[in-house]
C-alpha atoms as a PDB file:
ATOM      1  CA  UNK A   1     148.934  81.954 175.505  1.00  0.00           C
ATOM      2  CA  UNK A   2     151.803  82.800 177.512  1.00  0.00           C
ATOM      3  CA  UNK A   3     152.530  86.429 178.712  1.00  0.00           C
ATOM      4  CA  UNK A   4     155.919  87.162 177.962  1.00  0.00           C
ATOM      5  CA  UNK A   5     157.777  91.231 178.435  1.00  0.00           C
ATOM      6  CA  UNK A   6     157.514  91.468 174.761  1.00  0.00           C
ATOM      7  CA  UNK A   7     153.714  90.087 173.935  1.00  0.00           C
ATOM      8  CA  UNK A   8     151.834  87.113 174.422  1.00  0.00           C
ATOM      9  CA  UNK A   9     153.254  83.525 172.783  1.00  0.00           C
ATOM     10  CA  UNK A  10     150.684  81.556 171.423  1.00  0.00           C
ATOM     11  CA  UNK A  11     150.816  77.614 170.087  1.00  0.00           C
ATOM     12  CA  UNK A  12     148.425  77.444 166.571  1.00  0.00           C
ATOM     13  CA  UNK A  13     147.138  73.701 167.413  1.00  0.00           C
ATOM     14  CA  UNK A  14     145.320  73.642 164.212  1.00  0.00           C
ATOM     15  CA  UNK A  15     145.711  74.422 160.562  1.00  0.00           C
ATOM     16  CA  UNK A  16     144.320  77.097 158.634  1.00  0.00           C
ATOM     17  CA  UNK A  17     141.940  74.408 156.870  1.00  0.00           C
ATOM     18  CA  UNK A  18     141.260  73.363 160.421  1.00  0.00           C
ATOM     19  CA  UNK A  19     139.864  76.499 161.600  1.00  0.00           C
ATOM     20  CA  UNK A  20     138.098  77.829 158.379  1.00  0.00           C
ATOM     21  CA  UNK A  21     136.393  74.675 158.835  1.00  0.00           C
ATOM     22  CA  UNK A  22     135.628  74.998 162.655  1.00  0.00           C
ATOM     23  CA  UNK A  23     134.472  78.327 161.971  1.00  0.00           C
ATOM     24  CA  UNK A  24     132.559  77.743 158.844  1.00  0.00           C
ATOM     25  CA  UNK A  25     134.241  79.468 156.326  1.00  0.00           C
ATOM     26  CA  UNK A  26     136.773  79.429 153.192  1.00  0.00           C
ATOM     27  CA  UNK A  27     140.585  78.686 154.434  1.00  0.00           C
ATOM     28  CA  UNK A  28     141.569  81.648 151.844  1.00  0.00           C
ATOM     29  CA  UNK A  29     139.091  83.977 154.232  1.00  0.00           C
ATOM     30  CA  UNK A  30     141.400  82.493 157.409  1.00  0.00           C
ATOM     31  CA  UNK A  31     144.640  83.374 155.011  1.00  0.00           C
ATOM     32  CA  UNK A  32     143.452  86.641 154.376  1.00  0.00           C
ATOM     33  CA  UNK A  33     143.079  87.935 157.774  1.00  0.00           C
ATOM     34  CA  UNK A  34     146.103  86.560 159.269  1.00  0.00           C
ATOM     35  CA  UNK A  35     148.164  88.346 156.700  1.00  0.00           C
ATOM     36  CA  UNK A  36     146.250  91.253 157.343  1.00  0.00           C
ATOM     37  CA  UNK A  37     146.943  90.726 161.065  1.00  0.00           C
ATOM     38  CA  UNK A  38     150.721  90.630 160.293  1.00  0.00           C
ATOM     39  CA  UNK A  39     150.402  93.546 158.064  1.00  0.00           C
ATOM     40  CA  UNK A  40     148.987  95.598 160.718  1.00  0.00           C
ATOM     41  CA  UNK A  41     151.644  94.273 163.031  1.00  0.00           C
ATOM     42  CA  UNK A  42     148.801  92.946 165.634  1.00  0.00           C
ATOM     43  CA  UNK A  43     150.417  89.166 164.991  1.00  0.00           C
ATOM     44  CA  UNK A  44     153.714  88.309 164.118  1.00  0.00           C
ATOM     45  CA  UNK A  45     154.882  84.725 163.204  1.00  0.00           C
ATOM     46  CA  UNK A  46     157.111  83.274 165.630  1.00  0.00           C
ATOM     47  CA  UNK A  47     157.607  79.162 164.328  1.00  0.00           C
ATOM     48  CA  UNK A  48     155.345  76.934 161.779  1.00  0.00           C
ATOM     49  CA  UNK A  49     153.143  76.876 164.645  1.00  0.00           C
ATOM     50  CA  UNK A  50     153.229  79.788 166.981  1.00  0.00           C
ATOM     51  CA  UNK A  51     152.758  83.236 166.892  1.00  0.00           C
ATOM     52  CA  UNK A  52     153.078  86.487 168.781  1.00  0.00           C
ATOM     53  CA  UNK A  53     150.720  88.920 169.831  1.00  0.00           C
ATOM     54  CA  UNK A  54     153.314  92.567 170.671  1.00  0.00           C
ATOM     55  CA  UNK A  55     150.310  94.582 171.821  1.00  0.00           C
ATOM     56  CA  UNK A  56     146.768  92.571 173.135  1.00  0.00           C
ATOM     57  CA  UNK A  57     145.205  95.686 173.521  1.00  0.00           C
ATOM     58  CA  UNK A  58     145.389  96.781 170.396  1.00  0.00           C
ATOM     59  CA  UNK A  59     144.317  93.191 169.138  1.00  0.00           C
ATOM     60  CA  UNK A  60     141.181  93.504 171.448  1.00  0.00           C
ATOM     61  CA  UNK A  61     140.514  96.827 169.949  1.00  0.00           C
ATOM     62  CA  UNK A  62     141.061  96.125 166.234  1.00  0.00           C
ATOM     63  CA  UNK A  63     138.439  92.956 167.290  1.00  0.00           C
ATOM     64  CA  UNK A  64     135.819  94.935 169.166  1.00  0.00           C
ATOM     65  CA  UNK A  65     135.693  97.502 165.547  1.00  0.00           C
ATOM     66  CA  UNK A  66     137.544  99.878 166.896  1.00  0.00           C
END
């Protein structure tokens, strides 16, 4: 991603189907926690196919279970 003043930019160069295959799992599972991710407001949806991440240490928290 790119570090920007208000988050990092990321480019999604695959699809959900893409990844829940990659990573072995259903594509509703790969749904589920991105909305959950938005919820939270860890991600927000920037384009189709790019996101935003406000806050990466919170991110790297929420993914280390804490």
């Amino acid at each position: 991603g790119v570090a920007t003043a208000d988050g990092v930019e990321l480019r999604l160069e695959r699809t959900q189907e893409e990844l829940s295959l990659e990573i072995g799992t259903a594509r509703e599972s790969v749904s589920r926690a991105m909305r959950e991710l938005k919820r939270t407001g860890l991600v927000e949806t920037r384009t189709r196919n790019s996101l935003r991440i406000p806050d990466i240490a919170k991110l790297r928290s929420r993914a280390n279970g804490r």
